[in-house]
PDB file of N, CA and C in Angstrom:
ATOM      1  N   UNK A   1       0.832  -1.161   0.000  1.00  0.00           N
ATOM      2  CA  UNK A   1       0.000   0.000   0.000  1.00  0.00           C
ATOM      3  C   UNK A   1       0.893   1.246   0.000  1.00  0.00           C
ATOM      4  N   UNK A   2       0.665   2.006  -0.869  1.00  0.00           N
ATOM      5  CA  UNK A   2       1.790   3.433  -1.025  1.00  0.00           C
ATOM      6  C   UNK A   2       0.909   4.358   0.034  1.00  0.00           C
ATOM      7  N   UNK A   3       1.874   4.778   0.833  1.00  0.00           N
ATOM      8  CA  UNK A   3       1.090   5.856   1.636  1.00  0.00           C
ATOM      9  C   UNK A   3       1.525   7.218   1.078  1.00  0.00           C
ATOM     10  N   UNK A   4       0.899   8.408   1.242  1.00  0.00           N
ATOM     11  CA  UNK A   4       0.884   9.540   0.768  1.00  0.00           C
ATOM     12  C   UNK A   4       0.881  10.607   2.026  1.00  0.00           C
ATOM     13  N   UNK A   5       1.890  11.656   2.169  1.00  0.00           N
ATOM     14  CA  UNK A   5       2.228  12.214   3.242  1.00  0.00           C
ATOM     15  C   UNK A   5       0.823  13.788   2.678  1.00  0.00           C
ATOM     16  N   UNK A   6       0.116  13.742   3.795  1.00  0.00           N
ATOM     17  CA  UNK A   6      -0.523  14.540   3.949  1.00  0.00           C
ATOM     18  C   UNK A   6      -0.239  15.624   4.881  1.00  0.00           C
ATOM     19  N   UNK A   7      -0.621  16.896   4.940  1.00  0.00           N
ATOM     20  CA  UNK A   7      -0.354  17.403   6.047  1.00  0.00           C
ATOM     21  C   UNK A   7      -1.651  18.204   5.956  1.00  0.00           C
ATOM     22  N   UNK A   8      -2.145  18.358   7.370  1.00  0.00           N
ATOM     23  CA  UNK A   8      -3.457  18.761   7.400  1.00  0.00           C
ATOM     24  C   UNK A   8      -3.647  20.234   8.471  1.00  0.00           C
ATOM     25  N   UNK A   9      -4.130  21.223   8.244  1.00  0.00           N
ATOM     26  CA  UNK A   9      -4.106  22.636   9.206  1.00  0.00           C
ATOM     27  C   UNK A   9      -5.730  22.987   9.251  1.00  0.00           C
ATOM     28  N   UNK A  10      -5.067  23.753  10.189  1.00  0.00           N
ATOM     29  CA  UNK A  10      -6.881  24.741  10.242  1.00  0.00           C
ATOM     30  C   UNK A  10      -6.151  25.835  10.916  1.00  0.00           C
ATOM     31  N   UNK A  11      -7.273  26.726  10.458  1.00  0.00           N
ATOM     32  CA  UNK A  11      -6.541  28.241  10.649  1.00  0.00           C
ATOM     33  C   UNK A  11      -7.647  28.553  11.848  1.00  0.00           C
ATOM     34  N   UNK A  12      -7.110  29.071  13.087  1.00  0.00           N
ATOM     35  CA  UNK A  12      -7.872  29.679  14.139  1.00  0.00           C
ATOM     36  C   UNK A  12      -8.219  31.765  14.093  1.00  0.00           C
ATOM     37  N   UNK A  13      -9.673  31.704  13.002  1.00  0.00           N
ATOM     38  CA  UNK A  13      -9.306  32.583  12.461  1.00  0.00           C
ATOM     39  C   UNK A  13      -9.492  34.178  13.735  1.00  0.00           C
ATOM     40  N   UNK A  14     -10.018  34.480  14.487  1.00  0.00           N
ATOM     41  CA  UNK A  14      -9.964  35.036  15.729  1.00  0.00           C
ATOM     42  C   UNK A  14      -8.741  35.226  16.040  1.00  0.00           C
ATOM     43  N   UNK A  15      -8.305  33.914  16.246  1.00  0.00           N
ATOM     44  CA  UNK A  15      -6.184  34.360  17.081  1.00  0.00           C
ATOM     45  C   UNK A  15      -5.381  34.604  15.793  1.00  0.00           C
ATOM     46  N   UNK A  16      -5.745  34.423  14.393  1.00  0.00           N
ATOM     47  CA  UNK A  16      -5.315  35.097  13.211  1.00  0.00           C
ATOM     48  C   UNK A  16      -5.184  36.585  13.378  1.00  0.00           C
ATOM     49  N   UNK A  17      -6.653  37.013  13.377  1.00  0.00           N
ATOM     50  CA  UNK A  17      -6.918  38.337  13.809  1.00  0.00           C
ATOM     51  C   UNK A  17      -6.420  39.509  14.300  1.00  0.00           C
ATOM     52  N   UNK A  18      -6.370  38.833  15.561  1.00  0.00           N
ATOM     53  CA  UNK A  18      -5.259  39.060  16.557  1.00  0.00           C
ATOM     54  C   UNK A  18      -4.068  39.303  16.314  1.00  0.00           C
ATOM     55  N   UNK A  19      -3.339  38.285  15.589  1.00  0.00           N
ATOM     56  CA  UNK A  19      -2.038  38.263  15.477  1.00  0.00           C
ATOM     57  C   UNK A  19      -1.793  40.027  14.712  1.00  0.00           C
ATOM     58  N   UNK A  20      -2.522  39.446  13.841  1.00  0.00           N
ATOM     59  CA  UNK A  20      -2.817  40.226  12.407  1.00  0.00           C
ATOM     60  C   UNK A  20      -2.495  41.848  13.174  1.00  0.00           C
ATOM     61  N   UNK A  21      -3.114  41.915  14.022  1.00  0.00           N
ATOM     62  CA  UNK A  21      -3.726  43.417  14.842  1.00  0.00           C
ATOM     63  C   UNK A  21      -2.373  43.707  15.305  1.00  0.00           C
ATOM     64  N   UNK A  22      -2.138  42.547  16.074  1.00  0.00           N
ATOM     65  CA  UNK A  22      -1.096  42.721  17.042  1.00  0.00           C
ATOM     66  C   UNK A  22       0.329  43.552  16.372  1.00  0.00           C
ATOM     67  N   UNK A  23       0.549  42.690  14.902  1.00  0.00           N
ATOM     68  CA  UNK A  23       1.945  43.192  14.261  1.00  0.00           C
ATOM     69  C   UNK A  23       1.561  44.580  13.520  1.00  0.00           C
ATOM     70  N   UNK A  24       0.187  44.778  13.305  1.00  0.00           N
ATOM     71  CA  UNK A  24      -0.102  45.880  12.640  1.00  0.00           C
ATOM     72  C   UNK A  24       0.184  47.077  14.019  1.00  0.00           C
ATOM     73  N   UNK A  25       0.088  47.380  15.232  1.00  0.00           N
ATOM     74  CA  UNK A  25       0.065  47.903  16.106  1.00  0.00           C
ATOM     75  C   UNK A  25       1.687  48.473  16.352  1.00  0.00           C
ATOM     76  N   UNK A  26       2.529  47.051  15.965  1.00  0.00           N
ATOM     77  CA  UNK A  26       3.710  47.426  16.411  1.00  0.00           C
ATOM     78  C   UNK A  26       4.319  48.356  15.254  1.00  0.00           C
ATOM     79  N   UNK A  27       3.937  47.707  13.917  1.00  0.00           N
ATOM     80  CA  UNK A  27       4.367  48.666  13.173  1.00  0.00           C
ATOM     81  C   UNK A  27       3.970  50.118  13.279  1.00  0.00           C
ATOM     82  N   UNK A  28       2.991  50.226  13.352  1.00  0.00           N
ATOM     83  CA  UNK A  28       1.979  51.763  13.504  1.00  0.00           C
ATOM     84  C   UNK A  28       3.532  52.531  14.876  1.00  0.00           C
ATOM     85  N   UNK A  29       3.577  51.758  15.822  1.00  0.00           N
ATOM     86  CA  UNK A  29       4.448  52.508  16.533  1.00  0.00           C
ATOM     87  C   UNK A  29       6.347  52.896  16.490  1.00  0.00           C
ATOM     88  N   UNK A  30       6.379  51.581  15.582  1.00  0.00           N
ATOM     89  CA  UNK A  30       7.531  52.066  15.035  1.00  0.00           C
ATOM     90  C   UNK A  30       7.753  53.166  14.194  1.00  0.00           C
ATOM     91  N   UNK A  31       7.009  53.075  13.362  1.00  0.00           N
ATOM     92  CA  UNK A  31       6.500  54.492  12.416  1.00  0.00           C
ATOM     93  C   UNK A  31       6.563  55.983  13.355  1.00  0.00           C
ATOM     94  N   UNK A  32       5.680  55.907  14.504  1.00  0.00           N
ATOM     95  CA  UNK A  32       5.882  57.026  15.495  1.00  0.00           C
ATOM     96  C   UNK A  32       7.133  57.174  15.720  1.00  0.00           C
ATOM     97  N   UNK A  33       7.685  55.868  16.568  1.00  0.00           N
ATOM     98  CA  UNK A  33       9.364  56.570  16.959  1.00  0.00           C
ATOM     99  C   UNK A  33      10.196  57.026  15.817  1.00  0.00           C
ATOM    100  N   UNK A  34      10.020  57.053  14.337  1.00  0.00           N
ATOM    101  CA  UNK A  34      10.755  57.270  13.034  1.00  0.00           C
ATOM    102  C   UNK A  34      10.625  58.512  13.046  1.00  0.00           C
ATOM    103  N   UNK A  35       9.108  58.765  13.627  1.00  0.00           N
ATOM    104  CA  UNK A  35       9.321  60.460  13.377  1.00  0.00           C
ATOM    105  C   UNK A  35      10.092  61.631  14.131  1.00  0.00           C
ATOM    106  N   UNK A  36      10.257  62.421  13.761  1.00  0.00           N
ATOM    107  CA  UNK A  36      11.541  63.237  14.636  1.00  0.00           C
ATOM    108  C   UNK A  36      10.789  64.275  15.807  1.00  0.00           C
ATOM    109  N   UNK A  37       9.698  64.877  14.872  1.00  0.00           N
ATOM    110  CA  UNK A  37       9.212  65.943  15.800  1.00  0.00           C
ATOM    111  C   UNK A  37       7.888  65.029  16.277  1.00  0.00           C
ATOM    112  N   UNK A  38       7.159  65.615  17.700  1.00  0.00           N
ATOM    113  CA  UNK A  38       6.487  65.741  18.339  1.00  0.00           C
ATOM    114  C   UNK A  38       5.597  66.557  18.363  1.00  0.00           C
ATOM    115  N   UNK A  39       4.420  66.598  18.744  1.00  0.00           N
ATOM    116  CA  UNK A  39       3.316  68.029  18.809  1.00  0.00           C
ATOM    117  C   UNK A  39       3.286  67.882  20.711  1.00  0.00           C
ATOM    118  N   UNK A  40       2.442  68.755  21.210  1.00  0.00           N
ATOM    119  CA  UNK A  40       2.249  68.479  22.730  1.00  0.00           C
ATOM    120  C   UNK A  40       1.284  67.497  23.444  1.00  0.00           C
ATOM    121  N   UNK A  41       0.790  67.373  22.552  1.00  0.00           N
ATOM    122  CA  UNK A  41      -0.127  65.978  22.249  1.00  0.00           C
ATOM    123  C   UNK A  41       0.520  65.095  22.847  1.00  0.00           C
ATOM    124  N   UNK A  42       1.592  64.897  21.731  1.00  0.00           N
ATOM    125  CA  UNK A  42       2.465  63.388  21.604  1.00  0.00           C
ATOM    126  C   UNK A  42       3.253  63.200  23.019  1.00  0.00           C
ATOM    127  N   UNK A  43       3.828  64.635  23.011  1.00  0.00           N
ATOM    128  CA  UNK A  43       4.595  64.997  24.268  1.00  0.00           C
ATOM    129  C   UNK A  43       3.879  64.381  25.546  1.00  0.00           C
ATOM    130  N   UNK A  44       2.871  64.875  25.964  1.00  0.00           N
ATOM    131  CA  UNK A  44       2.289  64.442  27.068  1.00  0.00           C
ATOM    132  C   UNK A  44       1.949  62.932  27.093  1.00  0.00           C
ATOM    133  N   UNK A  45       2.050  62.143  26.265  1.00  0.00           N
ATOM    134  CA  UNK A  45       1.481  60.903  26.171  1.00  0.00           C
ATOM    135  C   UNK A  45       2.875  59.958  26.106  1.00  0.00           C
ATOM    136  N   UNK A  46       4.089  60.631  25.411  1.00  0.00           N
ATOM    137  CA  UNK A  46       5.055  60.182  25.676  1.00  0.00           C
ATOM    138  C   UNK A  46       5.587  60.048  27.066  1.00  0.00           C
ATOM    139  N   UNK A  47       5.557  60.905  27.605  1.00  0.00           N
ATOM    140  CA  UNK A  47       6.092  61.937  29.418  1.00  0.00           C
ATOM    141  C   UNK A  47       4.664  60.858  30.725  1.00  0.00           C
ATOM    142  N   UNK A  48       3.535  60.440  29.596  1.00  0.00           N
ATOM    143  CA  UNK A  48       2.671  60.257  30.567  1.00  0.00           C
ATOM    144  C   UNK A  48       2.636  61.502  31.898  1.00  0.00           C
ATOM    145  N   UNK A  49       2.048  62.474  31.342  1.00  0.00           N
ATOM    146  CA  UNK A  49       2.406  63.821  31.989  1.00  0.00           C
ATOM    147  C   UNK A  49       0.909  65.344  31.149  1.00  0.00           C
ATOM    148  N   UNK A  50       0.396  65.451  32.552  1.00  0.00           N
ATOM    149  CA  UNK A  50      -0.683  66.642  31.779  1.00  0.00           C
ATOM    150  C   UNK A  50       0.102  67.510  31.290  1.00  0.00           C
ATOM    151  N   UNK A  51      -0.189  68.668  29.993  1.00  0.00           N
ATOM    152  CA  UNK A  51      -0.014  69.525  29.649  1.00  0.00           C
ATOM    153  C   UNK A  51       0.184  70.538  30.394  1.00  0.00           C
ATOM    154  N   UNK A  52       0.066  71.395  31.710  1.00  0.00           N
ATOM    155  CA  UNK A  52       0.029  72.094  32.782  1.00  0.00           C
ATOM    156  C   UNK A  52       1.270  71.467  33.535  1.00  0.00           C
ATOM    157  N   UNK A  53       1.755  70.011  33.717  1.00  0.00           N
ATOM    158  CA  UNK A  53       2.669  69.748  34.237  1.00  0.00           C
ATOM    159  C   UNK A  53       3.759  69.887  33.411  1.00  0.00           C
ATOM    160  N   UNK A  54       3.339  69.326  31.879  1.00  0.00           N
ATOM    161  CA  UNK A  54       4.933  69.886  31.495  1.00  0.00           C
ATOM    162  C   UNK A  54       5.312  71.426  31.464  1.00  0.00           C
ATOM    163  N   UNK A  55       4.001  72.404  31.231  1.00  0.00           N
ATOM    164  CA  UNK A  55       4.477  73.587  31.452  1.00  0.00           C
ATOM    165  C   UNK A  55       5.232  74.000  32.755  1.00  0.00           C
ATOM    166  N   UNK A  56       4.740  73.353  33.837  1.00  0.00           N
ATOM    167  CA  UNK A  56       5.723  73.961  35.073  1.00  0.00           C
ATOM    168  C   UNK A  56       6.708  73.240  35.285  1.00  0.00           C
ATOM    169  N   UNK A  57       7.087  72.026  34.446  1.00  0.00           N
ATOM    170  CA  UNK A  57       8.598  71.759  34.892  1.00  0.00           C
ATOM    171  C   UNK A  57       9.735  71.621  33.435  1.00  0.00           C
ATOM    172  N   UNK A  58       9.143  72.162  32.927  1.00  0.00           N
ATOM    173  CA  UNK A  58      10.261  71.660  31.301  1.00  0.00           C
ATOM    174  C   UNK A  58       9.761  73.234  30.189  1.00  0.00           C
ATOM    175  N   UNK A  59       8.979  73.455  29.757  1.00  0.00           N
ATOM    176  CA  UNK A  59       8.672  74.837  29.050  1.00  0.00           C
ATOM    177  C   UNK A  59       9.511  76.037  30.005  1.00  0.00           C
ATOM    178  N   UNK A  60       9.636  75.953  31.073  1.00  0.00           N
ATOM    179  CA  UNK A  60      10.213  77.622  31.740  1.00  0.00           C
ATOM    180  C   UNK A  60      11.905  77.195  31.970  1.00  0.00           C
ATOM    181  N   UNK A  61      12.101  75.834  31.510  1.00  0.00           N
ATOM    182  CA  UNK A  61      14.114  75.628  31.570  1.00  0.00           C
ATOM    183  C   UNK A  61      14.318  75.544  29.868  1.00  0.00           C
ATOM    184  N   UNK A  62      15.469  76.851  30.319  1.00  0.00           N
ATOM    185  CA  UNK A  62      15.709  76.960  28.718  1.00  0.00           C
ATOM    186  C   UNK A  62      16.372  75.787  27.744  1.00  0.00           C
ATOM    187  N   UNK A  63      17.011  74.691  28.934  1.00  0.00           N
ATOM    188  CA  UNK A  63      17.677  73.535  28.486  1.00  0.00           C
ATOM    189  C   UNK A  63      16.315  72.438  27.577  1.00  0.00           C
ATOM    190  N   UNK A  64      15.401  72.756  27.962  1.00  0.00           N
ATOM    191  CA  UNK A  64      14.342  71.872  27.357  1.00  0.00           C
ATOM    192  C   UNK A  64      14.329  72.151  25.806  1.00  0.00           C
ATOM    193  N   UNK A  65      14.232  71.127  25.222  1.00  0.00           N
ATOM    194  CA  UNK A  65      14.153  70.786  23.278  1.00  0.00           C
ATOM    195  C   UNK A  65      13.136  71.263  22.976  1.00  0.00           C
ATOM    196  N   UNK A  66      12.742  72.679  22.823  1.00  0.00           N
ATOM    197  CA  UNK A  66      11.789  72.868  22.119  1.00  0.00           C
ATOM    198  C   UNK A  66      11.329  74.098  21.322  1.00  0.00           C
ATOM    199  N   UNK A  67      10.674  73.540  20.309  1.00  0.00           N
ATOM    200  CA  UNK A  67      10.138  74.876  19.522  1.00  0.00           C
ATOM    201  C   UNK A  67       8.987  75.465  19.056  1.00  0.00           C
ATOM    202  N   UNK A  68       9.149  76.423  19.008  1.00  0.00           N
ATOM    203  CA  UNK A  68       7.689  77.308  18.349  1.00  0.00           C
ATOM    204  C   UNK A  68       7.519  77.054  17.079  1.00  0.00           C
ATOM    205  N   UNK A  69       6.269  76.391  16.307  1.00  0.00           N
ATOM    206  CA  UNK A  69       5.698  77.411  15.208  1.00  0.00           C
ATOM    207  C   UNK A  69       4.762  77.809  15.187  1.00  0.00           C
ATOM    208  N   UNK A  70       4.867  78.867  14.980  1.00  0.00           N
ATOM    209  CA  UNK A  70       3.214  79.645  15.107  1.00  0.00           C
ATOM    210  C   UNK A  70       2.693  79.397  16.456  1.00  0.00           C
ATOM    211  N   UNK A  71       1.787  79.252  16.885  1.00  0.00           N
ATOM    212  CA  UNK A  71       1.141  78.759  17.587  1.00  0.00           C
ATOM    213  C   UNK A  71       1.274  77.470  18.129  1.00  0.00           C
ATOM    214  N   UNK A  72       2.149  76.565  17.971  1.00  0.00           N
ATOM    215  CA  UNK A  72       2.578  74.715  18.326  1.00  0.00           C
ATOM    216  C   UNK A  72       3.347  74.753  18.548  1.00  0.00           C
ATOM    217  N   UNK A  73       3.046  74.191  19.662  1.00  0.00           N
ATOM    218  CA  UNK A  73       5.194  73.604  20.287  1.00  0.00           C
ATOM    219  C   UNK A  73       5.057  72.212  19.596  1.00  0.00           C
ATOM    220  N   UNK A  74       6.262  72.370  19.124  1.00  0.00           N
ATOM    221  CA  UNK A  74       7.296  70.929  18.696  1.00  0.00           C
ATOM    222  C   UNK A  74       8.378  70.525  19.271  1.00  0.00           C
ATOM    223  N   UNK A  75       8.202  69.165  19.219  1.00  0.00           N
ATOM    224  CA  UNK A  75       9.610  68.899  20.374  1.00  0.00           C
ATOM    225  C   UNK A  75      10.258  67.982  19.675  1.00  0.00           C
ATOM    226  N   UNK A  76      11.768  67.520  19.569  1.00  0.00           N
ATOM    227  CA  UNK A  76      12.822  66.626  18.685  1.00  0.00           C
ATOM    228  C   UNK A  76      12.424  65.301  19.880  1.00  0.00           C
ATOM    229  N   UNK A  77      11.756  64.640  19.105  1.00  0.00           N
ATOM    230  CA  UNK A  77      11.699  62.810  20.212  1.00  0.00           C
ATOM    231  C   UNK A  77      13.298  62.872  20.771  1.00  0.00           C
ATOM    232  N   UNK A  78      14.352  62.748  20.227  1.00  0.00           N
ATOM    233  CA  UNK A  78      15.500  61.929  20.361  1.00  0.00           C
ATOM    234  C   UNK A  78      16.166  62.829  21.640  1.00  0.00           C
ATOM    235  N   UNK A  79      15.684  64.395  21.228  1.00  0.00           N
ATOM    236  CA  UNK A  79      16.468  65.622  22.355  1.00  0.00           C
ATOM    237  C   UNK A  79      15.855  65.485  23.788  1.00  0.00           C
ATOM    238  N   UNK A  80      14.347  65.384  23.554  1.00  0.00           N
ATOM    239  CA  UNK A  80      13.345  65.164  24.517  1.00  0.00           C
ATOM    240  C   UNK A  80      13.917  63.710  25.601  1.00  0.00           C
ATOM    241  N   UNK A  81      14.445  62.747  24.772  1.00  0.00           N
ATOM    242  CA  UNK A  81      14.774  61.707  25.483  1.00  0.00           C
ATOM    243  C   UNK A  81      15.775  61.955  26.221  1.00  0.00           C
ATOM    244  N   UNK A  82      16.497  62.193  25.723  1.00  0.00           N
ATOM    245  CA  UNK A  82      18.216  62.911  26.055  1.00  0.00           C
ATOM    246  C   UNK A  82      18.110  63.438  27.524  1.00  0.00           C
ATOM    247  N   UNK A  83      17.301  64.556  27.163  1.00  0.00           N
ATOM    248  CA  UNK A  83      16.994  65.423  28.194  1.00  0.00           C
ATOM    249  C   UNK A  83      16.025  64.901  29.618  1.00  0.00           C
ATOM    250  N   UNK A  84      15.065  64.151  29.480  1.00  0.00           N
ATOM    251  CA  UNK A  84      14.284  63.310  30.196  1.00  0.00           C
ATOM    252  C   UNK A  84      15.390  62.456  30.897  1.00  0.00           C
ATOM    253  N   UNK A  85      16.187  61.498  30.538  1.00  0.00           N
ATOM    254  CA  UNK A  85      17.311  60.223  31.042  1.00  0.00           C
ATOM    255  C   UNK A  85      17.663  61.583  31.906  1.00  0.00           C
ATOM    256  N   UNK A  86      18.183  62.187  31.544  1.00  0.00           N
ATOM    257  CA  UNK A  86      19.254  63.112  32.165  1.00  0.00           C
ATOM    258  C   UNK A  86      18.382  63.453  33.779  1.00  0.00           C
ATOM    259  N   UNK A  87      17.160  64.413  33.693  1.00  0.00           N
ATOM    260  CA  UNK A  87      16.062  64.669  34.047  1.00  0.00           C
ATOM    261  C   UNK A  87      16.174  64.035  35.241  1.00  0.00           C
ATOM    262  N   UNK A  88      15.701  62.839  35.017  1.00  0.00           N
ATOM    263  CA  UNK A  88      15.265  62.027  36.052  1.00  0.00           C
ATOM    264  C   UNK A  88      16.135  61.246  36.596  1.00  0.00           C
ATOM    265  N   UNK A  89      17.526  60.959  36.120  1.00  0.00           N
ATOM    266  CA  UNK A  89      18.484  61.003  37.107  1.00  0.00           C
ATOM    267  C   UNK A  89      18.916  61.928  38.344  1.00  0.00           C
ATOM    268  N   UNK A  90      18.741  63.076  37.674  1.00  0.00           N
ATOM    269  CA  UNK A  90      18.669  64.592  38.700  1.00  0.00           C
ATOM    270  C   UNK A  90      17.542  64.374  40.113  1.00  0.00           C
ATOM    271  N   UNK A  91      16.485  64.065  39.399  1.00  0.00           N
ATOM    272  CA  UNK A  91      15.743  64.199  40.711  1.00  0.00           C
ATOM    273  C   UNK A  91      16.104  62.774  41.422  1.00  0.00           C
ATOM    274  N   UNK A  92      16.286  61.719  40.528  1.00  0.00           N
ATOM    275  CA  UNK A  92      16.359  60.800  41.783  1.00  0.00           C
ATOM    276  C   UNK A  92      17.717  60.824  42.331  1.00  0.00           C
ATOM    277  N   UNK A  93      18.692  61.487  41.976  1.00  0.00           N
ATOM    278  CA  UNK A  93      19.782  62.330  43.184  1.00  0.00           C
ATOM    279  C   UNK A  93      19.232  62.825  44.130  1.00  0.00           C
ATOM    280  N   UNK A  94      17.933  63.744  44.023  1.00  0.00           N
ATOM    281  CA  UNK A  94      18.014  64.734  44.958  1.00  0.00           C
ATOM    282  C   UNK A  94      16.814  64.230  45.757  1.00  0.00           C
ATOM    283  N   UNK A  95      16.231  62.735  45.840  1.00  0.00           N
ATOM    284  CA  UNK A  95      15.512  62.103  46.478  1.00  0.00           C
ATOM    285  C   UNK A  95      14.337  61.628  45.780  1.00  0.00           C
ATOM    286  N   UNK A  96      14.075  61.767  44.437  1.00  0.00           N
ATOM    287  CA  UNK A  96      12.791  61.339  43.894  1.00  0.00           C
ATOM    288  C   UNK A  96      12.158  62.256  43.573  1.00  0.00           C
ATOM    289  N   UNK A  97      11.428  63.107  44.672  1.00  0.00           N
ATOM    290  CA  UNK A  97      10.561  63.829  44.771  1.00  0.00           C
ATOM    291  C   UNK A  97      10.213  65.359  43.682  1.00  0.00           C
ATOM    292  N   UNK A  98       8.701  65.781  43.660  1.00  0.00           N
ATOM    293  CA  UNK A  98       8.862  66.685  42.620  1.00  0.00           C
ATOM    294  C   UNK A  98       8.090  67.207  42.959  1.00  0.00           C
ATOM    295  N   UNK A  99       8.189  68.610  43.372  1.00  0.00           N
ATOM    296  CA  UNK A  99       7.129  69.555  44.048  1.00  0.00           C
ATOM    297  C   UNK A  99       6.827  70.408  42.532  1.00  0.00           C
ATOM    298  N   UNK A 100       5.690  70.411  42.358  1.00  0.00           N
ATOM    299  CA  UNK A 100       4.151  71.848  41.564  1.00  0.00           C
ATOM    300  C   UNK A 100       4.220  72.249  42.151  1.00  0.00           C
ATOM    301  N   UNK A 101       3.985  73.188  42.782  1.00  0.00           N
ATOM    302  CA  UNK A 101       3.741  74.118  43.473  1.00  0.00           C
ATOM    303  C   UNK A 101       4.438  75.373  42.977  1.00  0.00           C
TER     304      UNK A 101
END
């Protein structure tokens, strides 16, 4: 009897889906980090940080990456990072802590 090598699948199309979503997601965010500038949008969502907070601790130090046009601040992702590492080494020298006020 000649046997014949079969190979047999089924597609689980839901965790397909998924997958599908999943790599589409990562790309979508790689695409973000490609881009250079920022709006304040992006900023705050990057910083995980309200708009009012970045104004009182990063808009009034002139060392902060950023620029005007017109009416929009733009910020360089890569300077913003730079500056953030740096950032938050500083405070957690000086105990963590971060007074608003």
């Amino acid at each position: 009897m000649n046997k014949e090598n079969i190979i047999q699948f089924s597609l689980n199309e839901e965790g397909l889906k998924e997958l599908y979503l999943s790599e589409v997601q990562k790309h979508l965010k790689n695409m973000e980090r490609d881009t250079m500038l920022m709006d304040s949008k992006q900023l705050c969502e990057k910083l995980n940080l309200s708009w009012p907070t970045i104004e009182k601790l990063f808009l009034s130090d002139p060392n902060f990456p950023k620029m005007r046009v017109g009416k929009k601040w733009l910020f360089n992702r890569k300077e913003v990072q730079t500056y953030i590492d740096k950032w938050s080494g500083e405070v957690r020298q000086k105990g963590g802590t971060i007074n608003l006020d």
